[in-house]
Protein backbone atom coordinates (compact mmCIF):
# COMPACT_ATOMS: atom_id res chain seq x y z
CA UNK A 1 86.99 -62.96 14.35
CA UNK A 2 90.53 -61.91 14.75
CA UNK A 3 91.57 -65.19 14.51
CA UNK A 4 90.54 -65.69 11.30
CA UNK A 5 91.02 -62.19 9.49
CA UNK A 6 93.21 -59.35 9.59
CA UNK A 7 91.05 -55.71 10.54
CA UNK A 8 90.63 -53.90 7.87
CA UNK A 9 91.70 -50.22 8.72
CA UNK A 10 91.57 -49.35 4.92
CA UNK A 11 89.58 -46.11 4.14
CA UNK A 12 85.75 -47.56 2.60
CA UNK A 13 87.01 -45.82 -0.76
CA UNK A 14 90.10 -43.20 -1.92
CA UNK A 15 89.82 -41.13 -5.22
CA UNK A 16 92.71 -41.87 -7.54
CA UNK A 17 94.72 -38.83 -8.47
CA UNK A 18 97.48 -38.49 -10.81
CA UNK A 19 99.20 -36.52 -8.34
CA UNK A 20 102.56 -38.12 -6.82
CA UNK A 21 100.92 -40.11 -3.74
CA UNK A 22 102.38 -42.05 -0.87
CA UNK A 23 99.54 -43.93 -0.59
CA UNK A 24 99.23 -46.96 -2.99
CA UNK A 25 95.10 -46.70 -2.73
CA UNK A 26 95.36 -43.09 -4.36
CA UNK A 27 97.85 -44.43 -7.27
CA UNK A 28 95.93 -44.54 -11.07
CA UNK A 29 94.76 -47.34 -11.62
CA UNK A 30 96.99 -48.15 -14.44
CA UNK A 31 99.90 -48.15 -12.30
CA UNK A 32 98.77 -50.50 -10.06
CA UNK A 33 97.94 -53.17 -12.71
CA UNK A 34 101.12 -52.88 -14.38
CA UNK A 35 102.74 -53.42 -10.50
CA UNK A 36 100.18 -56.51 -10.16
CA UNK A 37 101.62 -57.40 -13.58
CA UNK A 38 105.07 -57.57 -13.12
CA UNK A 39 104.27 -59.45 -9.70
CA UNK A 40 101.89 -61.89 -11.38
CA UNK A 41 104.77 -63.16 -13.98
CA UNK A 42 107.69 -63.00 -11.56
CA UNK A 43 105.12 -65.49 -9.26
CA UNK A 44 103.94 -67.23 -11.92
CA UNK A 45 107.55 -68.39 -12.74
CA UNK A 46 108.10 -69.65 -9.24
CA UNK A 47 104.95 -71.31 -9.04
CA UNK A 48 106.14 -73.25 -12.50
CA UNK A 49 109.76 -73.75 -10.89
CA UNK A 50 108.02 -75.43 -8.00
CA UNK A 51 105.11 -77.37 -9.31
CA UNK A 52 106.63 -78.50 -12.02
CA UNK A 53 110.75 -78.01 -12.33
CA UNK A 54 111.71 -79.18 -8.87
CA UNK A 55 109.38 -82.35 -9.16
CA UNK A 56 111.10 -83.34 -12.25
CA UNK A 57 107.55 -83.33 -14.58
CA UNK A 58 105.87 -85.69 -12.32
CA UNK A 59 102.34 -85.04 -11.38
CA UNK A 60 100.97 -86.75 -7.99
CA UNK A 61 98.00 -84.51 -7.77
CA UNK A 62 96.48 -83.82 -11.43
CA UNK A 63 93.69 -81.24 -9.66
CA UNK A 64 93.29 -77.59 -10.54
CA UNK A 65 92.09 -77.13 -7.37
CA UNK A 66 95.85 -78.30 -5.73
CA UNK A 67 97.93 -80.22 -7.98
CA UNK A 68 99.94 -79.38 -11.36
CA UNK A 69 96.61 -78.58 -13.43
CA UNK A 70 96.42 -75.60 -11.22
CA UNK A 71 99.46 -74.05 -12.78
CA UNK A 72 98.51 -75.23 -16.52
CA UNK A 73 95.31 -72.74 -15.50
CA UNK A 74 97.57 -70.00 -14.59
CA UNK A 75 99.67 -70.90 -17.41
CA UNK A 76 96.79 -70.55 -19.87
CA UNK A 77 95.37 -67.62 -18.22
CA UNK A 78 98.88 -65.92 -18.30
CA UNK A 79 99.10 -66.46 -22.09
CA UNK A 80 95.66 -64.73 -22.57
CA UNK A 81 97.72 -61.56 -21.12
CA UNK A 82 100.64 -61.50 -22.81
CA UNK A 83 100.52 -63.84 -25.81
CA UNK A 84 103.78 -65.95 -24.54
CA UNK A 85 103.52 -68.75 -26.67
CA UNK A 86 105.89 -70.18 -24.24
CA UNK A 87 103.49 -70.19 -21.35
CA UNK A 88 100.84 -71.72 -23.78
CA UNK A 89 103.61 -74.78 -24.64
CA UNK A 90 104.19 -74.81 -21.15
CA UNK A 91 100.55 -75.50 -20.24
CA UNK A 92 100.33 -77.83 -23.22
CA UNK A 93 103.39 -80.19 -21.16
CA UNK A 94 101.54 -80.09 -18.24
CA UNK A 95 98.57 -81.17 -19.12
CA UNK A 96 99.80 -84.04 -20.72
CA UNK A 97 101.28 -84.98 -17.66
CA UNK A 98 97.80 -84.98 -15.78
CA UNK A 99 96.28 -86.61 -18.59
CA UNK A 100 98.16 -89.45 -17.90
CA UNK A 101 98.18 -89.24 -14.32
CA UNK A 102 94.49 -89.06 -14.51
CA UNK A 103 93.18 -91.80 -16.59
CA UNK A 104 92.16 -94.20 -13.97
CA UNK A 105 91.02 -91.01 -12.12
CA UNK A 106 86.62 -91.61 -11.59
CA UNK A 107 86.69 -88.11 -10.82
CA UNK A 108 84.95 -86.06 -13.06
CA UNK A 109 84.63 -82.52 -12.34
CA UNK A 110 86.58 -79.54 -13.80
CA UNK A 111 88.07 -78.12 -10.40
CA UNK A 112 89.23 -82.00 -9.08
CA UNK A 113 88.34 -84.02 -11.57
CA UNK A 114 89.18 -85.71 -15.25
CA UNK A 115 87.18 -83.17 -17.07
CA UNK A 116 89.06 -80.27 -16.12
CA UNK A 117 92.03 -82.37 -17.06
CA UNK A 118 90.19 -82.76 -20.63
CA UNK A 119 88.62 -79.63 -21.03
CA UNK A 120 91.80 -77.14 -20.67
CA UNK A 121 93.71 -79.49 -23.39
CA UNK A 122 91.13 -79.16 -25.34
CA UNK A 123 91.42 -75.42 -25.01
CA UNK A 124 94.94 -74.94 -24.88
CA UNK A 125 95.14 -76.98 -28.00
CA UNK A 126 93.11 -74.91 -29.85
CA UNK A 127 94.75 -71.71 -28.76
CA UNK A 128 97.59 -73.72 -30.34
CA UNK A 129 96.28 -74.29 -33.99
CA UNK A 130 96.80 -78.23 -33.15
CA UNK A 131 93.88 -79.65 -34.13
CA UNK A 132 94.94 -83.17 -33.73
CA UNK A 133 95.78 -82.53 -30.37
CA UNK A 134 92.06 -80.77 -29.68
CA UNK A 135 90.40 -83.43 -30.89
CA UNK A 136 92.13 -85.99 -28.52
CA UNK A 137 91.25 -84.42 -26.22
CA UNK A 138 87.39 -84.18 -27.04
CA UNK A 139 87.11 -87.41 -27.81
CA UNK A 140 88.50 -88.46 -24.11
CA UNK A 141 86.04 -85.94 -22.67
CA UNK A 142 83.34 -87.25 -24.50
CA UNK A 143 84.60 -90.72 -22.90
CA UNK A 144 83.67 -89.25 -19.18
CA UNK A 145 81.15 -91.72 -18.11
CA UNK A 146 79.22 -90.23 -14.61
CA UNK A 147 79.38 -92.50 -11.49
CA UNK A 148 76.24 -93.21 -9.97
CA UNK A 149 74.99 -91.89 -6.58
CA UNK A 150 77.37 -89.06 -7.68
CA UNK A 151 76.54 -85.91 -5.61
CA UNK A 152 75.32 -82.48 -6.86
CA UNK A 153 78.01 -80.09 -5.71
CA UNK A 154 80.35 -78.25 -7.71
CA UNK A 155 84.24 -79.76 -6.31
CA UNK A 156 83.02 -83.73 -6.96
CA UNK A 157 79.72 -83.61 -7.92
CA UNK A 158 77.46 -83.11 -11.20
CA UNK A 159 77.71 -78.94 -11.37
CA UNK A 160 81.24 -79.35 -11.59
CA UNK A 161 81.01 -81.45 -14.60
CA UNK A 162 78.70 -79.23 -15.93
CA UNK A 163 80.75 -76.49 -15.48
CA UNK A 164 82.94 -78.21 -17.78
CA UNK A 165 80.37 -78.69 -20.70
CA UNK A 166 79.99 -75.14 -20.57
CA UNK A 167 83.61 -73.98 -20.16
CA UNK A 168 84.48 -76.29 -23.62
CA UNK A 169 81.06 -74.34 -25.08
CA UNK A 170 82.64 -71.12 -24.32
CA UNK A 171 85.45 -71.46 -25.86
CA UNK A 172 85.64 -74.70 -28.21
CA UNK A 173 82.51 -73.43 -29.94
CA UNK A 174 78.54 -73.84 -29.17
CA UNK A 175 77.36 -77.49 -29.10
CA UNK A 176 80.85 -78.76 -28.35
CA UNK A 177 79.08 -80.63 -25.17
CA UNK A 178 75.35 -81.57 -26.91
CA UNK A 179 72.49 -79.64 -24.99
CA UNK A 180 70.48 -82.81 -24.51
CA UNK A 181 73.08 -84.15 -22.62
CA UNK A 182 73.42 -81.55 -20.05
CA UNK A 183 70.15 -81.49 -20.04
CA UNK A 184 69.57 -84.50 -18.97
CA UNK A 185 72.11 -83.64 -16.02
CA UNK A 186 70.20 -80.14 -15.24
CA UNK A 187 66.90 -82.61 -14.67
CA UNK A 188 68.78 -85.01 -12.34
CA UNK A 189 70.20 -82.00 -10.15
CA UNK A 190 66.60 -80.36 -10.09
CA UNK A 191 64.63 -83.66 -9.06
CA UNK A 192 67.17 -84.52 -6.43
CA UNK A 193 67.09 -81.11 -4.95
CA UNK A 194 63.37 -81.03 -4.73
CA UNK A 195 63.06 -84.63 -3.09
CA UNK A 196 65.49 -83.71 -0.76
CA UNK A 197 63.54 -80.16 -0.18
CA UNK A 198 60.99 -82.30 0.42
CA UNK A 199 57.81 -79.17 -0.04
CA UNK A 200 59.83 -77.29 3.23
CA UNK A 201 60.82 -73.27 3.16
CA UNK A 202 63.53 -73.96 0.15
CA UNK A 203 62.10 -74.86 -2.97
CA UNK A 204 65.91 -76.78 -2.97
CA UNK A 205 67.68 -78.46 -1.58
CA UNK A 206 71.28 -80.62 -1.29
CA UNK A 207 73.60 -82.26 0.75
CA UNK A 208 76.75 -83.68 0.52
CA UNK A 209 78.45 -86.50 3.06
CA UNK A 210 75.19 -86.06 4.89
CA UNK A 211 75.29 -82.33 5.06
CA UNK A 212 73.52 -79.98 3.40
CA UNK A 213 75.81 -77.03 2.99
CA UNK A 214 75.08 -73.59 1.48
CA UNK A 215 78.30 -72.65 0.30
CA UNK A 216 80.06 -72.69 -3.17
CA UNK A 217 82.25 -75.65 -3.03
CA UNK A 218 79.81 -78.00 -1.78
CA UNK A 219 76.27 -76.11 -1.47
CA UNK A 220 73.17 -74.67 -2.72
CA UNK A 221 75.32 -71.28 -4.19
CA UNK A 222 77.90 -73.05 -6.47
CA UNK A 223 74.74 -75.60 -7.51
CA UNK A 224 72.38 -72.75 -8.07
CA UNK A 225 75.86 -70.53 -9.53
CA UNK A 226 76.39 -73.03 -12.51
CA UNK A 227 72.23 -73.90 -12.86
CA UNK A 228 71.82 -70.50 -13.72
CA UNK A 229 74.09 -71.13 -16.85
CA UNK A 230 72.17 -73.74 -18.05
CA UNK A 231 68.69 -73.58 -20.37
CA UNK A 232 66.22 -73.74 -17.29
CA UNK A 233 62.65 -74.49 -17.81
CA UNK A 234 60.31 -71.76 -16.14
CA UNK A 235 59.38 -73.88 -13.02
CA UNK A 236 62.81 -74.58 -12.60
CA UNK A 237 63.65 -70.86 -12.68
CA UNK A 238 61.30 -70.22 -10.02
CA UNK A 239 62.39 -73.00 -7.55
CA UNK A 240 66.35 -71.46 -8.19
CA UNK A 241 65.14 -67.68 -7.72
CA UNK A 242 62.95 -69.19 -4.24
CA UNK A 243 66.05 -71.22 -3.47
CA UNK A 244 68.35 -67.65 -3.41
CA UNK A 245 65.41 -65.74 -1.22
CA UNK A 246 65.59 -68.45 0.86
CA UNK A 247 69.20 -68.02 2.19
CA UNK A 248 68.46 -64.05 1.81
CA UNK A 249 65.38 -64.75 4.30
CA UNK A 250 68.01 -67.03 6.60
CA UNK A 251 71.04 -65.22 6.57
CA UNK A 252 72.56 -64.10 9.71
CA UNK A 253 71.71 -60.35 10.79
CA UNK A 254 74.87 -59.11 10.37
CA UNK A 255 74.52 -60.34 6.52
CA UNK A 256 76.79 -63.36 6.34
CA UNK A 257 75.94 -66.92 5.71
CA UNK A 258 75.80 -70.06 7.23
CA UNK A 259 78.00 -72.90 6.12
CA UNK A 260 75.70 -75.43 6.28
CA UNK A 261 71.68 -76.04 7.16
CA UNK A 262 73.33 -77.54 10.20
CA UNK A 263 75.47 -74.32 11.32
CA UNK A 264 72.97 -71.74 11.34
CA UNK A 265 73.76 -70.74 14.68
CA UNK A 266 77.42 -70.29 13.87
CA UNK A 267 78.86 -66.97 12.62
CA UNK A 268 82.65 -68.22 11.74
CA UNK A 269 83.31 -68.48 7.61
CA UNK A 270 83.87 -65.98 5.44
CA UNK A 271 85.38 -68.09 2.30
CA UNK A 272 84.28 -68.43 -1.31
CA UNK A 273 83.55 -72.24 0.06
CA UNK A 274 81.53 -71.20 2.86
CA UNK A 275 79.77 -67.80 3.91
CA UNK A 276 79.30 -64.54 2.14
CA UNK A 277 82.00 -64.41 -0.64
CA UNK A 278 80.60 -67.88 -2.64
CA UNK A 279 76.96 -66.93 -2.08
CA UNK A 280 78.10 -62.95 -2.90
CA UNK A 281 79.32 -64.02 -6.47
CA UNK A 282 75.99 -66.31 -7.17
CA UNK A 283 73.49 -63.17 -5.98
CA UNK A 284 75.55 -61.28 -8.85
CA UNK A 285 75.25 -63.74 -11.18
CA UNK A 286 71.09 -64.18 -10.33
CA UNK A 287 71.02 -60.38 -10.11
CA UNK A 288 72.50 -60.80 -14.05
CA UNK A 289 70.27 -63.54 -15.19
CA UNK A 290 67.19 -62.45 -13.86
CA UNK A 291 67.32 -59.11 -13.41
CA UNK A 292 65.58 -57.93 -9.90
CA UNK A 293 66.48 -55.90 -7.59
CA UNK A 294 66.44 -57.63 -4.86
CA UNK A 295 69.68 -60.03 -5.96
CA UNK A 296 71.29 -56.48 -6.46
CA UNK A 297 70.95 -55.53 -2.86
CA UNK A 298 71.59 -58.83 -1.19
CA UNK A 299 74.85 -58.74 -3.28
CA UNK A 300 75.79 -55.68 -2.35
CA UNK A 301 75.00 -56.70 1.34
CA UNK A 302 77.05 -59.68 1.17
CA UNK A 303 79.93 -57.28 -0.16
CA UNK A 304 79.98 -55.76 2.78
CA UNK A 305 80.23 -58.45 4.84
CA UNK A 306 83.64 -59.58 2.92
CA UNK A 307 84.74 -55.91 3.12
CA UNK A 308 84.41 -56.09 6.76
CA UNK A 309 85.79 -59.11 7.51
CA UNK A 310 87.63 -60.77 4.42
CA UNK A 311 91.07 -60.00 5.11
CA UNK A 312 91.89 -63.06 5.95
CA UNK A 313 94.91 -64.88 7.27
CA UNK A 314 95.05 -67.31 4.09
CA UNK A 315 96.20 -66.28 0.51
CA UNK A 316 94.33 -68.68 -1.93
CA UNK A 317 90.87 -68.55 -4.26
CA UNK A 318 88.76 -70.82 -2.19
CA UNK A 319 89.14 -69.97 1.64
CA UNK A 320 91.51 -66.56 1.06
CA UNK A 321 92.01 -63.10 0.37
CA UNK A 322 92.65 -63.73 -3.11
CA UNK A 323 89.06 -65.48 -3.52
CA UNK A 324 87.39 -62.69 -1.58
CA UNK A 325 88.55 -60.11 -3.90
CA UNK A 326 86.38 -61.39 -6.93
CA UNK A 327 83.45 -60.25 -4.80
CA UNK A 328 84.05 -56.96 -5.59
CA UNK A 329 85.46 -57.48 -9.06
CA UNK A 330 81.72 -59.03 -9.73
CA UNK A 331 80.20 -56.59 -7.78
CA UNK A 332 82.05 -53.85 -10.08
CA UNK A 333 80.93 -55.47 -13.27
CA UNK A 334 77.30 -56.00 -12.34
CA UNK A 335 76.64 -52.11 -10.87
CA UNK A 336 80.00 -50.18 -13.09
CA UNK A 337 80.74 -48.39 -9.19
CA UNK A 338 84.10 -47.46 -9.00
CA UNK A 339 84.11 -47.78 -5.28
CA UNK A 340 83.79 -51.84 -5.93
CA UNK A 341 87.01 -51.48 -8.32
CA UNK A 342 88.88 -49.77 -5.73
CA UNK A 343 87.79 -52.14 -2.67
CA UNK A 344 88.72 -55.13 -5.12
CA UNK A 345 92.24 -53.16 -5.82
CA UNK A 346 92.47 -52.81 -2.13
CA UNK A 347 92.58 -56.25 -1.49
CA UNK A 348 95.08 -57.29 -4.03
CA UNK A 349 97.19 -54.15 -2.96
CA UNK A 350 97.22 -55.89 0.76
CA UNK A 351 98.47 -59.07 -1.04
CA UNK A 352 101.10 -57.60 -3.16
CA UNK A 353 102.70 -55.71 0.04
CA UNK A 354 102.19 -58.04 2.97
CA UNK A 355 101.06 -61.53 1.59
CA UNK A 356 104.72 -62.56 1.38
CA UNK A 357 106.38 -61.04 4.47
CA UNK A 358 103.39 -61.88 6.67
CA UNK A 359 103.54 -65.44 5.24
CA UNK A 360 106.99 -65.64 5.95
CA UNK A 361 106.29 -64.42 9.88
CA UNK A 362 103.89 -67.05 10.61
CA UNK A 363 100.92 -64.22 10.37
CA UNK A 364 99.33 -65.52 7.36
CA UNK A 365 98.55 -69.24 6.24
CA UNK A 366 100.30 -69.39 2.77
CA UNK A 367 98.25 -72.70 2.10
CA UNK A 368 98.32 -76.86 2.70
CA UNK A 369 99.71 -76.81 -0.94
CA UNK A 370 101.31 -73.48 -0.97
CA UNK A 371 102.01 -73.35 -4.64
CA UNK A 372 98.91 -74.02 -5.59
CA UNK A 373 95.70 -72.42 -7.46
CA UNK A 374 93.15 -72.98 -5.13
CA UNK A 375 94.83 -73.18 -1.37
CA UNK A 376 97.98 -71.36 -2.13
CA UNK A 377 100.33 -68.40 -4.34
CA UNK A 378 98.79 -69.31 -7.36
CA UNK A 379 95.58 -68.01 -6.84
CA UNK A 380 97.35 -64.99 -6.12
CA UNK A 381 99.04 -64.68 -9.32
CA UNK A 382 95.79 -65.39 -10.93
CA UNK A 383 94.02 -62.44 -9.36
CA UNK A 384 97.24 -60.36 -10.13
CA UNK A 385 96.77 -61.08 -13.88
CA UNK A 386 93.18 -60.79 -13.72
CA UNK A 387 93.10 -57.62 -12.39
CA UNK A 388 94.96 -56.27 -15.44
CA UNK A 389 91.06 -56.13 -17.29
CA UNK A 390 88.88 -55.81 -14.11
CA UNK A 391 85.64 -55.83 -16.29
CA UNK A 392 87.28 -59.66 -17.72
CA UNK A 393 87.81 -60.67 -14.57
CA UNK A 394 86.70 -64.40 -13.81
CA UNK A 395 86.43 -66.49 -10.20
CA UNK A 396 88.46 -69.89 -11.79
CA UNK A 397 86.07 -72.58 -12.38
CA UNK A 398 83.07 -70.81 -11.13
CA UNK A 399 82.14 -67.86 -13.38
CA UNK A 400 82.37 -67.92 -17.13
């Protein structure tokens, strides 16, 4: 796996001490969030300077995932830090400019889609006090009209749109998005899955372009991630808690994942989009909802597989170091153990002092869109700033 990862040689955990340290790992945690501050704002302004100053304001790609709604993201998120009202204007500009670049878009999820477009105006609006603004924007959210034959998955598909319903929820207000319209969406996504399961091993089942992936990008953890959000009707909780055993039962022995149905004889990926880190944050999330044991261990398990091996030779949120880190960050929320905090500190440390030299040597892929929030720096700066309040802390467009 060398290829793909850097070893980790880091010590499994390292007691803080207020004692002057050489070691970073030993430094109070305090210290280190103000240095992942300061390092979040500086990037954040060269992410703006290149995503949005040296283009001259003109979007090509309106994603979060890669394009200039990315940066809005970090914009907003950067704002819910430090109260800059001119990050929050900032977002507000940028927005615009993807609205408009995205009205013909029939996209329609929040990571790549016209409802993330929507759905942080709407927000960023109302962190504004413009309430003419907010309700533009609702009302062209509420115009999203669903392809048909649109998939399940959470990049293109119907989770991701629900993930939008219940981002605008969160923090427009309960009832913003009407229940009995997600509803109806949560019934689709369950009687697809169990046609396509077709009475095998997995209660569920998905596929997308053919494939029926596990991961969370495309697969049964970012589908199973967001249905756990929704109001679930008890047989429906029981075919999403057999759907998790199943991958438990079919991991690989080592504890990762397979990528795919397809794959399960290839030990390779250890992303948020495919292998342990994505299927890591949605056994926290079912260990949350639902309360058993089991979910806790698995979790943990999977945490050890990204400890192991998630050092990897990319920067960003979905196939990164950056992304890996929320592992423990969840991990750390769901069980309170300090060693989580400090693995998840250790990671962003190893960004903060190599990320940009090894980058710069050709050791580290800095991303196809290097700016960006997804592939790129900007995921980094995100982590940065959400390490700040590690019990806040929030994989973008996945957890609430």
């Amino acid at each position: 796996m060398g290829d793909r990862c850097f070893p980790n040689s880091m010590p499994d955990f390292v007691p803080e001490t207020a004692a002057a340290v050489e070691s970073i790992l030993s430094m109070p945690y305090p210290i280190i969030s103000e240095r992942l501050k300061r390092a979040a704002l500086d990037l954040k302004e060269a992410i703006v300077l290149e995503t949005w100053g040296v283009t001259g304001q003109r979007v090509r790609d309106f994603t979060l995932y890669s394009g200039a709604l990315g940066t809005a993201f970090l914009l907003l998120k950067a704002h819910e830090v430090t109260a800059n009202r001119i990050d929050l204007s900032l977002c507000a500009q940028i927005v615009k400019a993807c609205d408009q670049a995205s009205s013909m878009s029939t996209d329609v999820t929040f990571i790549c889609g016209r409802a993330g477009v929507c759905a942080i105006g709407a927000v960023a609006a109302r962190r504004a006090g413009d309430e003419q603004l907010l309700c533009y924007y609702l009302g062209q959210f509420n115009e999203i009209k669903l392809p048909r034959n649109l998939p399940d998955e959470l990049l293109y598909g119907k989770v991701g749109f629900l993930w939008a319903c219940l981002f605008l929820n969160k923090h427009i207000g309960e009832g913003t998005v009407a229940s009995v319209h997600t509803r109806a969406i949560v019934e689709e996504i369950i009687q697809r899955g169990r046609a396509l399961a077709k009475g095998g091993a997995s209660p569920l089942m998905f596929e997308w372009y053919g494939e029926r992936y596990w991961g969370g990008a495309h697969g049964l953890a970012g589908i199973l991630h967001i249905l756990m959000d929704m109001e679930l009707k008890p047989d429906e909780i029981q075919d999403v808690k057999g759907t998790i055993r199943y991958m438990i039962r079919n991991r690989f022995p080592n504890g990762n994942y397979p990528s795919s149905e397809e794959d399960r004889g290839r030990d390779i990926l250890v992303h948020w989009c495919h292998g342990a880190p994505g299927v890591a944050l949605t056994l926290v999330k079912a260990a949350k909802v639902f309360g058993e044991e089991e979910f806790v261990q698995a979790a943990a398990d999977a945490g050890e597989v990204v400890w192991r091996r998630g050092l990897l030779k990319r920067v960003g949120i979905c196939h990164g170091v950056s992304g890996n880190s929320y592992v423990f960050l969840s991990l750390y929320q769901l069980t309170g153990k300090v060693e989580y905090l400090y693995k998840a500190k250790a990671f962003a440390c190893f960004l903060l002092d190599r990320a940009h030299r090894l980058i710069a040597e050709g050791e580290m892929h800095g991303g196809d869109s290097r700016y960006s929030l997804f592939e790129g720096v900007g995921g980094m700066a995100y982590l940065f700033l959400d390490m700040i309040e590690p019990s806040m802390a929030k994989f973008p467009g996945y957890d609430l």
